[in-house]
N, C-alpha and C. Protein backbone atom coordinates (compact mmCIF):
# COMPACT_ATOMS: atom_id res chain seq x y z
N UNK A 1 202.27 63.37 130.18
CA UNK A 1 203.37 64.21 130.59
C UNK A 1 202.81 65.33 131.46
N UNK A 2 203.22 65.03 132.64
CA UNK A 2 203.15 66.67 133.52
C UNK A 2 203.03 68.19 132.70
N UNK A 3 202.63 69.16 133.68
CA UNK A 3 202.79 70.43 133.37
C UNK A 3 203.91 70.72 133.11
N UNK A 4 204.89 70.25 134.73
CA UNK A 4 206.51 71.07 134.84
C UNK A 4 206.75 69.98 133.61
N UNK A 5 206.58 69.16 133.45
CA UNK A 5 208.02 68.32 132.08
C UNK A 5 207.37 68.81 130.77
N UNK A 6 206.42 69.24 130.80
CA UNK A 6 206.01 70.18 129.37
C UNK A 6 206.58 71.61 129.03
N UNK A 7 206.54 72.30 130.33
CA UNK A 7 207.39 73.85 130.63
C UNK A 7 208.87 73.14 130.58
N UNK A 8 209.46 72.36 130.74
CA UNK A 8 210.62 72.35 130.47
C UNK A 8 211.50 71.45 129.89
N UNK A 9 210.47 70.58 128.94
CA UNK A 9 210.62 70.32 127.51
C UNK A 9 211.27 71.78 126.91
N UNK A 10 209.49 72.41 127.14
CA UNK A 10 209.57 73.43 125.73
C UNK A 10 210.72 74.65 126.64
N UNK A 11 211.39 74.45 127.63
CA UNK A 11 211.98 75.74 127.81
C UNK A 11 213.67 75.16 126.68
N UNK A 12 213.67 73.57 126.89
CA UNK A 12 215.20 73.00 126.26
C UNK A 12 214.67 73.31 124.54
N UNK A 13 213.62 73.09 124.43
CA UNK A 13 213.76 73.41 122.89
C UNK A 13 213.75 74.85 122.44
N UNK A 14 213.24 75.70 123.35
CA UNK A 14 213.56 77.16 122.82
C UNK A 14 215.07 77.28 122.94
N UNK A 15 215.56 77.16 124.30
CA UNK A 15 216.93 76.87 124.12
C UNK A 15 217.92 76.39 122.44
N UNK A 16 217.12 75.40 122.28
CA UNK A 16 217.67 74.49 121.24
C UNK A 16 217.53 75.46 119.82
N UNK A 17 216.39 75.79 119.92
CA UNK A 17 215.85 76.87 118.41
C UNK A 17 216.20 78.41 118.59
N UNK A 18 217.36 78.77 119.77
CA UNK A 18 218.21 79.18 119.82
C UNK A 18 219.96 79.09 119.28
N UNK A 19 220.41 78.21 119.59
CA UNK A 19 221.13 77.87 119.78
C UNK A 19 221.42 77.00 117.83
N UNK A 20 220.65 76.29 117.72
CA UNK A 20 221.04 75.52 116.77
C UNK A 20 220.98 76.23 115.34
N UNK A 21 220.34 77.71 115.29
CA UNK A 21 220.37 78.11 113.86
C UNK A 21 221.64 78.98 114.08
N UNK A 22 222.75 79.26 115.09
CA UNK A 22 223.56 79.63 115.14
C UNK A 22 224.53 78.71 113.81
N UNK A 23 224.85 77.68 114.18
CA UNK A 23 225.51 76.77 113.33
C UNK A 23 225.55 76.95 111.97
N UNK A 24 223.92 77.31 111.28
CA UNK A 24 223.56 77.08 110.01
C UNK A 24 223.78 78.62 109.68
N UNK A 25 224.08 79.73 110.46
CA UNK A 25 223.82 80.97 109.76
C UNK A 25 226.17 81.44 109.20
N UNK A 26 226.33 80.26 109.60
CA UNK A 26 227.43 80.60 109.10
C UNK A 26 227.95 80.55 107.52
N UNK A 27 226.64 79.31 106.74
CA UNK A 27 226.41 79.37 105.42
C UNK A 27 225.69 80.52 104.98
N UNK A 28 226.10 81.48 103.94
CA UNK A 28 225.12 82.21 103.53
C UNK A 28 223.67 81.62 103.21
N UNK A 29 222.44 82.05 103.68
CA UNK A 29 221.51 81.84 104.05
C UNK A 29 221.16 80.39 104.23
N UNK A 30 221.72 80.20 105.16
CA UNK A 30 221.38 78.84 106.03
C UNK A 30 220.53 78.86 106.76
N UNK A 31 219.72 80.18 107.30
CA UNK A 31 218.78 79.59 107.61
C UNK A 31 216.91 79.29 107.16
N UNK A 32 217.73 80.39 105.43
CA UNK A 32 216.34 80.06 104.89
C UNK A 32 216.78 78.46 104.21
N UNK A 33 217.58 78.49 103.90
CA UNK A 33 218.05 76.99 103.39
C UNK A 33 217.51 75.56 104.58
N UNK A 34 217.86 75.83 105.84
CA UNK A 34 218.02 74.62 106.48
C UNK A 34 216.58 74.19 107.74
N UNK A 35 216.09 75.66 108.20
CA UNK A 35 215.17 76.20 108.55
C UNK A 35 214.82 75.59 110.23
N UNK A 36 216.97 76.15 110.40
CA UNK A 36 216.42 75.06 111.65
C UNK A 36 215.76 75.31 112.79
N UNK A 37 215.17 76.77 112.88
CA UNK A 37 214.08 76.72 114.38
C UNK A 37 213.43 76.42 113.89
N UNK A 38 212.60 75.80 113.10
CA UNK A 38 211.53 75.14 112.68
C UNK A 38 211.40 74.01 113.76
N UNK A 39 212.64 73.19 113.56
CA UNK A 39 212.67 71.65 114.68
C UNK A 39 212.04 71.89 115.83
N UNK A 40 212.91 72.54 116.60
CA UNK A 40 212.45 72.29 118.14
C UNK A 40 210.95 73.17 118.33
N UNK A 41 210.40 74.13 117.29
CA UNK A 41 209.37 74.29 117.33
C UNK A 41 208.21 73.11 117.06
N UNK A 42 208.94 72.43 115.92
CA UNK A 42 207.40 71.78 115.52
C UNK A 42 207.69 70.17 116.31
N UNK A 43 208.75 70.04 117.06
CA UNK A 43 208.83 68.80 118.08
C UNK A 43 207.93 69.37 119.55
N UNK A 44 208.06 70.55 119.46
CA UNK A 44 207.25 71.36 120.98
C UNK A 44 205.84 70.99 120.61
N UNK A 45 205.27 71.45 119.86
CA UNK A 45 203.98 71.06 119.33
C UNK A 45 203.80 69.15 119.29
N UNK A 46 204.46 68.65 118.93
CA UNK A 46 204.06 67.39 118.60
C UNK A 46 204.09 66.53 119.98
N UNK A 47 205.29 67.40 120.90
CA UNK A 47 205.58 66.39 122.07
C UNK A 47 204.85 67.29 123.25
N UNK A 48 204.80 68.67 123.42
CA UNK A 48 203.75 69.09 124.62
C UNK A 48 202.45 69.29 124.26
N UNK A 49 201.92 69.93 123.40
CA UNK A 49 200.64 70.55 123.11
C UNK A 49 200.26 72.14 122.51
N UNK A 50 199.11 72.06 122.17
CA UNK A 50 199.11 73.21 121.88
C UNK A 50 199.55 74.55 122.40
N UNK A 51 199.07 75.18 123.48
CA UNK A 51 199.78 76.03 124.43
C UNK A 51 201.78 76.26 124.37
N UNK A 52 202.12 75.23 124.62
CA UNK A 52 203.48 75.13 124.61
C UNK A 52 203.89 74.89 123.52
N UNK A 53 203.43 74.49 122.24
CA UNK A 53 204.23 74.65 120.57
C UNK A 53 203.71 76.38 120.25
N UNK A 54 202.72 76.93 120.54
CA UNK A 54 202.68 78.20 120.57
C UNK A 54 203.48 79.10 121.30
N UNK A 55 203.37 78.75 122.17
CA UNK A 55 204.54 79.57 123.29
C UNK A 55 205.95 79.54 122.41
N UNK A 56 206.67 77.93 122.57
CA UNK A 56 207.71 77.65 121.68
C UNK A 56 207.65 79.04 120.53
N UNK A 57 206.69 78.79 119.63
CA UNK A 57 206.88 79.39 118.18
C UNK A 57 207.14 80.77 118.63
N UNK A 58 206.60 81.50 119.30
CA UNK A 58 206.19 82.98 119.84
C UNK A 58 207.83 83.00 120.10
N UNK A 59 208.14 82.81 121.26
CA UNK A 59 209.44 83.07 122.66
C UNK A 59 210.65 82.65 121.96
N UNK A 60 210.91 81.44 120.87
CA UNK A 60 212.22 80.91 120.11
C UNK A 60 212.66 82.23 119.20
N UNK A 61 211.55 82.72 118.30
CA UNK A 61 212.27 83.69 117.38
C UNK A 61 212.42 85.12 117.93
N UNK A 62 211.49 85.36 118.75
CA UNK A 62 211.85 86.55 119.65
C UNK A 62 213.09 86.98 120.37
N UNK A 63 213.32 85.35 121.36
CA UNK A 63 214.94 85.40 121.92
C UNK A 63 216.17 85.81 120.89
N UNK A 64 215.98 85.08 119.76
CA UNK A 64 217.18 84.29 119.18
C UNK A 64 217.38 86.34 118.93
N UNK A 65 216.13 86.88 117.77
CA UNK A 65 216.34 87.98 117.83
C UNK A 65 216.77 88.87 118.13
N UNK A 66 216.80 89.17 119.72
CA UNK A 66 216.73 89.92 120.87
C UNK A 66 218.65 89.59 120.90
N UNK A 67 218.63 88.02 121.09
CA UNK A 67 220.03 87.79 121.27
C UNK A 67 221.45 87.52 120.37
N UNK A 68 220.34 87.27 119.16
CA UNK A 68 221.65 86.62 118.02
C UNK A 68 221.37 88.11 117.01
N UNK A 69 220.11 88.76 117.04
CA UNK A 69 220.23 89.20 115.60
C UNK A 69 219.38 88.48 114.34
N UNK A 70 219.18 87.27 114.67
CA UNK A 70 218.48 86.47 113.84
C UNK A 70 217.47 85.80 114.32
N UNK A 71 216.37 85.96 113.80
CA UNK A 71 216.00 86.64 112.23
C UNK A 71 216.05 88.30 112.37
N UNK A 72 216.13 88.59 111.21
CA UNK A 72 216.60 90.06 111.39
C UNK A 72 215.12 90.90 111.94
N UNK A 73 214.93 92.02 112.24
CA UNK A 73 213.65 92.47 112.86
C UNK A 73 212.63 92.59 111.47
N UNK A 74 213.16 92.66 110.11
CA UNK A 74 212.35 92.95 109.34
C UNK A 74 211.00 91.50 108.81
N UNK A 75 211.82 90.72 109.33
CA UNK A 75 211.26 89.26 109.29
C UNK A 75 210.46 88.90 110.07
N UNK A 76 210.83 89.12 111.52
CA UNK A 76 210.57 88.78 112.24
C UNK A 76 209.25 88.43 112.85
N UNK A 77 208.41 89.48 112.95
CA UNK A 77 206.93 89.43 112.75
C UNK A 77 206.58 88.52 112.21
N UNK A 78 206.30 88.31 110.78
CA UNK A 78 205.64 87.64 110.17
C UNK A 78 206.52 85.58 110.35
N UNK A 79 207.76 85.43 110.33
CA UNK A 79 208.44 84.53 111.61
C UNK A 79 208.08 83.97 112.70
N UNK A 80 207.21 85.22 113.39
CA UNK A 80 206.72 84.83 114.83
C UNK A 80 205.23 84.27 115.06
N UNK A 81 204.56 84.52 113.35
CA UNK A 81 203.26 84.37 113.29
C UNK A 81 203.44 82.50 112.53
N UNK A 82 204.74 82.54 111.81
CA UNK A 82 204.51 80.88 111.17
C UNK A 82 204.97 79.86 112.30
N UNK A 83 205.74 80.30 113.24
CA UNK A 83 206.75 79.56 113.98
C UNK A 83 205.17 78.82 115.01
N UNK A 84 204.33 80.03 115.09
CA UNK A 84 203.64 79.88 116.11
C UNK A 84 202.42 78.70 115.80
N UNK A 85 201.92 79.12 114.32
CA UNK A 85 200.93 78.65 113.71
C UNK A 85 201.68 76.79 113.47
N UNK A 86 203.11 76.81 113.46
CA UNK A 86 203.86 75.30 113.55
C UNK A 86 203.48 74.66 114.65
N UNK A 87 203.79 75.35 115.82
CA UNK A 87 203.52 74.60 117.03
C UNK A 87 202.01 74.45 117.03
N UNK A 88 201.01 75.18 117.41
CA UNK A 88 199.71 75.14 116.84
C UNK A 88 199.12 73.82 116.46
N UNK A 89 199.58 73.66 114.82
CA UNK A 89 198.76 72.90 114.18
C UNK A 89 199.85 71.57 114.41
N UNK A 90 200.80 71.59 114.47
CA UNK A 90 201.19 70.20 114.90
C UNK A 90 200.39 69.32 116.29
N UNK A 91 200.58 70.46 117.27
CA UNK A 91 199.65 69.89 118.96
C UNK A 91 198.38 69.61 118.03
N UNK A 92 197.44 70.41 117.78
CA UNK A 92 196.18 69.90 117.38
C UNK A 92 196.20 68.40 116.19
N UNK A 93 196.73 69.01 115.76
CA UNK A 93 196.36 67.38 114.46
C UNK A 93 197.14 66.18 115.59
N UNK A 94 198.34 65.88 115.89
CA UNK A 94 198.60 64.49 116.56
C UNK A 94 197.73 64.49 117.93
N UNK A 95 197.12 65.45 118.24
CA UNK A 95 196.13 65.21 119.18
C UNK A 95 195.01 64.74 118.91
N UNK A 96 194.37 65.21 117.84
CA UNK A 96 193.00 65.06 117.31
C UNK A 96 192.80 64.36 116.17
N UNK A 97 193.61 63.79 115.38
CA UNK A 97 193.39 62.95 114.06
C UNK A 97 193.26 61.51 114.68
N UNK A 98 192.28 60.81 113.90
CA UNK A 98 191.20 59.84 114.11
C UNK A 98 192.07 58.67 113.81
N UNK A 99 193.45 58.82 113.78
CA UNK A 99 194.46 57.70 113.27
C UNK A 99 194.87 56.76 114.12
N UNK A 100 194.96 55.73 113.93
CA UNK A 100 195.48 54.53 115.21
C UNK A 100 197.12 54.52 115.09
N UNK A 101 197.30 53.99 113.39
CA UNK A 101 198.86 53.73 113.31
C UNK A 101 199.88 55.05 114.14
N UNK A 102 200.44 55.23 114.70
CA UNK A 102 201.20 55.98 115.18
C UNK A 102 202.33 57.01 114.04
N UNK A 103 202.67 56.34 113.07
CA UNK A 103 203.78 56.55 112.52
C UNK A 103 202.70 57.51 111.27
N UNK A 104 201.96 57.31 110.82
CA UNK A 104 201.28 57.84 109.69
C UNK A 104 200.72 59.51 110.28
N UNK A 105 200.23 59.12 111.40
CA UNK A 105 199.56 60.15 113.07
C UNK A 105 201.32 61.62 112.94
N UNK A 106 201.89 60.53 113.15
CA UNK A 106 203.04 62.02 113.44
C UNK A 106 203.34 62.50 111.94
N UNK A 107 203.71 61.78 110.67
CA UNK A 107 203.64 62.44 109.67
C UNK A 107 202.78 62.76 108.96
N UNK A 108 201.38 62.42 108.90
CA UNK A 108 200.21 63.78 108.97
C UNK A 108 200.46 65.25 109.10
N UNK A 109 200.44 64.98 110.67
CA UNK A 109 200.45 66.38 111.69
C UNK A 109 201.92 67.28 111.27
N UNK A 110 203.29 66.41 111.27
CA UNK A 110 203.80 67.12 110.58
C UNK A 110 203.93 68.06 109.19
N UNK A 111 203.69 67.15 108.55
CA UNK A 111 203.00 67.49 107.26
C UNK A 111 201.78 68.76 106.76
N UNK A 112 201.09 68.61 107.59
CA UNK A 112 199.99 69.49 107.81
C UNK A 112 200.17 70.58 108.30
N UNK A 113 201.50 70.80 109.43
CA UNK A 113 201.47 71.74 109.87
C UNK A 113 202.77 72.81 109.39
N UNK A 114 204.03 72.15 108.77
CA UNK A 114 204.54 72.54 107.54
C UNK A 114 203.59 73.60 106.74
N UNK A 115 202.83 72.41 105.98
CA UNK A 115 201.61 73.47 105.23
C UNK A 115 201.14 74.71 105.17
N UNK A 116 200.44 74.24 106.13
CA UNK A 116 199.60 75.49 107.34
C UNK A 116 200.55 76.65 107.56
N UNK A 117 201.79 76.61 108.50
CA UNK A 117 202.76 77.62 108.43
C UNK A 117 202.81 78.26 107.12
N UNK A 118 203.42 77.41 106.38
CA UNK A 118 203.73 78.28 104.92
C UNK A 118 202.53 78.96 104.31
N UNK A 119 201.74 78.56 104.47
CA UNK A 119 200.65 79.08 103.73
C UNK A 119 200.40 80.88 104.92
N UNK A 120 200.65 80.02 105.83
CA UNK A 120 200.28 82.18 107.22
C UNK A 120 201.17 82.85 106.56
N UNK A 121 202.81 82.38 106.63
CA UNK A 121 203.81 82.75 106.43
C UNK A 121 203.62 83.75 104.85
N UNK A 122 202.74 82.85 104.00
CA UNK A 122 202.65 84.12 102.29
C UNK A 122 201.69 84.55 102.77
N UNK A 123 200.59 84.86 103.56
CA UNK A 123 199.40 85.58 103.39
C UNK A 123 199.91 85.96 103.85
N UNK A 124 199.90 86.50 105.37
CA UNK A 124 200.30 87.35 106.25
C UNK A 124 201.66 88.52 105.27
N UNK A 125 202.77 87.81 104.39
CA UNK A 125 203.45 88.88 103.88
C UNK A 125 202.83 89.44 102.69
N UNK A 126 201.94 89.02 101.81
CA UNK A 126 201.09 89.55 101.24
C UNK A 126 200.30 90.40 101.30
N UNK A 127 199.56 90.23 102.50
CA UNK A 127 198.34 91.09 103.05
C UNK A 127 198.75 92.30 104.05
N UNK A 128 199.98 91.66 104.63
CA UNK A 128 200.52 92.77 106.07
C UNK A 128 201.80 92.93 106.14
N UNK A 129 202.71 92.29 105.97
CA UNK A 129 204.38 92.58 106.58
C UNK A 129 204.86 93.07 105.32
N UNK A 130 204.10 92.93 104.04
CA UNK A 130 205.27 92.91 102.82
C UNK A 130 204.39 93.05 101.77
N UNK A 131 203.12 93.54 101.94
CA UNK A 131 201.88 94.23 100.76
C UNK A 131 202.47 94.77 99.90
N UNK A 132 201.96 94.19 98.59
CA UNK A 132 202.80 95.14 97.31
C UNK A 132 203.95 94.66 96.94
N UNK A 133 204.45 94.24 97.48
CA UNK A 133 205.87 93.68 96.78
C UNK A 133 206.34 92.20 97.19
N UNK A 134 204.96 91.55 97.47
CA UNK A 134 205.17 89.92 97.26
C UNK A 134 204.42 88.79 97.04
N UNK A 135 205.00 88.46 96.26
CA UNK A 135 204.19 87.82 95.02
C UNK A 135 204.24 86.36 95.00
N UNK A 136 203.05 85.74 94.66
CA UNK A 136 203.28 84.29 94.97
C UNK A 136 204.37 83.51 94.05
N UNK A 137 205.50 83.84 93.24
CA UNK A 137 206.42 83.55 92.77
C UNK A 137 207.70 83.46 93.70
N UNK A 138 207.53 84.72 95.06
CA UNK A 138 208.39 84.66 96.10
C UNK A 138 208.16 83.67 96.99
N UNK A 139 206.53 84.17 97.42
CA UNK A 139 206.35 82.89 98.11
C UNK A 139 207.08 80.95 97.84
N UNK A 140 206.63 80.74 96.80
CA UNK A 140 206.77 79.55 96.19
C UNK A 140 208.27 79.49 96.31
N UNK A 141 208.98 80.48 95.79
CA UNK A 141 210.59 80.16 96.18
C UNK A 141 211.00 79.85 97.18
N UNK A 142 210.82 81.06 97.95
CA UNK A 142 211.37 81.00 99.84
C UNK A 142 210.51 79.68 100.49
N UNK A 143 209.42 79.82 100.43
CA UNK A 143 208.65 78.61 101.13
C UNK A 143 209.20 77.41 100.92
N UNK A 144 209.34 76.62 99.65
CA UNK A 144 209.77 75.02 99.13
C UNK A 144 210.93 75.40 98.26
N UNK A 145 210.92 76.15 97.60
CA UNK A 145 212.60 75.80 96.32
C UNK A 145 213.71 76.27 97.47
N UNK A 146 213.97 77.39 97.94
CA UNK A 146 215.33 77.53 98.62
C UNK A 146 215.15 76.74 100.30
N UNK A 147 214.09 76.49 100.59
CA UNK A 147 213.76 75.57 101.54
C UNK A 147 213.59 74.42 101.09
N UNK A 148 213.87 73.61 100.28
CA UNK A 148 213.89 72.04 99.74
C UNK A 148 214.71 71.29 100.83
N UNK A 149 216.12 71.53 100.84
CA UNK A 149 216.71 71.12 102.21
C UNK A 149 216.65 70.97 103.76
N UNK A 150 215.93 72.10 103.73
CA UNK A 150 215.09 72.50 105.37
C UNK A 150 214.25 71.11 105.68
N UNK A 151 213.30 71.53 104.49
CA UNK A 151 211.76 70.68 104.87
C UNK A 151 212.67 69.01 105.00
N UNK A 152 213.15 68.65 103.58
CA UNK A 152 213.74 67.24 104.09
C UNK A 152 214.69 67.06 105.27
N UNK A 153 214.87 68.11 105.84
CA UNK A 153 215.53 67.56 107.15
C UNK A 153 214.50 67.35 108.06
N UNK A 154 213.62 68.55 107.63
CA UNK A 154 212.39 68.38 108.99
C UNK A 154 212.09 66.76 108.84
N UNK A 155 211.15 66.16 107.22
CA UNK A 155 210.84 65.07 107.08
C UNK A 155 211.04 64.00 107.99
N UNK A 156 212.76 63.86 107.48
CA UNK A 156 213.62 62.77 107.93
C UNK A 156 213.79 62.62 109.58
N UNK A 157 213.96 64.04 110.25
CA UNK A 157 214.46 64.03 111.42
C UNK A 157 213.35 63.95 112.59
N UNK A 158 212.62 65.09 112.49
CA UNK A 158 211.51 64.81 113.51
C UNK A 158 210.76 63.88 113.73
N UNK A 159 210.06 62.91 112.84
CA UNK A 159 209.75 61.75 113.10
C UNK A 159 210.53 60.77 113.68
N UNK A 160 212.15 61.15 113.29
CA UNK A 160 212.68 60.03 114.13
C UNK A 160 213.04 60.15 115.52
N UNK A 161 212.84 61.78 115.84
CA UNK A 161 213.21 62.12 117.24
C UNK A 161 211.98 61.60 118.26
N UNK A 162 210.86 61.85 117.56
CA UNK A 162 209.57 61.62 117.85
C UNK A 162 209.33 59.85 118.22
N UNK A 163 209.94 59.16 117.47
CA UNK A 163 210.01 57.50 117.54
C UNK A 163 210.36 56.76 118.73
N UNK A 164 211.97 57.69 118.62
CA UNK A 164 212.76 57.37 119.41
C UNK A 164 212.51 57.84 121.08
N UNK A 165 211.76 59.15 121.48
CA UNK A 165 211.28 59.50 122.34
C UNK A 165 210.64 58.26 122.77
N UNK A 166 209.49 57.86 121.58
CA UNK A 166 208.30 56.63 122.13
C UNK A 166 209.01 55.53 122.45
N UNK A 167 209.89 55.65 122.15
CA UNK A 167 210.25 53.85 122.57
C UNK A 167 211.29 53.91 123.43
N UNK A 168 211.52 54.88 123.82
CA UNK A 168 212.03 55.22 125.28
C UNK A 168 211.13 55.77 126.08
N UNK A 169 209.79 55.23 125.75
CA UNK A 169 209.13 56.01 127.18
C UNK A 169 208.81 57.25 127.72
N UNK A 170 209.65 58.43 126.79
CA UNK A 170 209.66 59.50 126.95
C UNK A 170 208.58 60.58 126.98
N UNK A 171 207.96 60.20 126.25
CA UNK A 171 206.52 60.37 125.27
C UNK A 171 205.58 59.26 124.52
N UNK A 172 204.01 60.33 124.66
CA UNK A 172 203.36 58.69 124.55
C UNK A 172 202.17 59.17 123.99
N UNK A 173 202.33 58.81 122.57
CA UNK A 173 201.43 59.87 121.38
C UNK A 173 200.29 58.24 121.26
N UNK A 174 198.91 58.94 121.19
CA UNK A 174 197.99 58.19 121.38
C UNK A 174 197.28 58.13 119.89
């Protein structure tokens, strides 16, 4: 994939990780529930690369911020550090894991980079955004129990967006 179709991939998915947690914030906390800039972040990572799932993670929660209000500013920071660390470790692992099968390759990297986020996402509020008053009992909640729904959408969905890209040619994960 080109430079320009990588810059504007990732400009439709910031768009998208704009746009699409609009929908979910009409449920009371839909979007710790559903966690949907997560998507077009951790599809930026899987389908451009590192550079541009970082960018993605950085520029999606900043806008939405700037423009929706959400995530609120108190979040936000530490938001801008998991969103980023998503795109990140998704580009690196389906780039660099030693895997042939394709399908095992994207849910790895997804998987891994899920992880990885959540894990910045409690240190970082532990150590810096939220010292003193958060505790790995919060963590563990917000991260997987009130996010149980989120992550299985991520599961289910991104791999299949990811599939379906490949077998249209769209993208071409090695």
């Amino acid at each position: 994939m080109s430079n320009i179709k990588k810059t504007v991939t990732t400009a439709l998915l910031i768009t998208i990780g704009i746009v699409l947690p609009m929908a979910f914030h009409s449920v009371p906390s839909g979007g710790l529930i559903f966690l949907p800039m997560h998507i077009p972040v951790l599809l930026c990572g899987l389908i451009c690369g590192v550079p541009y799932g970082i960018a993605c993670g950085i520029i999606t929660p900043l806008l939405s911020s700037l423009m929706t209000g959400m995530p609120p500013t108190a979040i936000l920071p530490s938001m801008l550090c998991e969103l980023a660390v998503y795109g990140m470790v998704a580009a690196l692992l389906i780039h660099f894991l030693p895997i042939k099968n394709t399908y095992v390759k994207v849910y790895i990297s997804l998987t891994g980079a899920m992880l990885c986020g959540r894990i910045v996402f409690g240190v970082l509020n532990a150590l810096i955004f939220r010292a003193g008053e958060y505790s790995m009992q919060m963590w563990t909640a917000t991260a997987f129990v009130t996010a149980l729904p989120g992550i299985i959408i991520q599961i289910l969905l991104i791999p299949a967006v990811i599939f379906a890209l490949k077998k249209a040619r769209l993208i071409e994960i090695k």
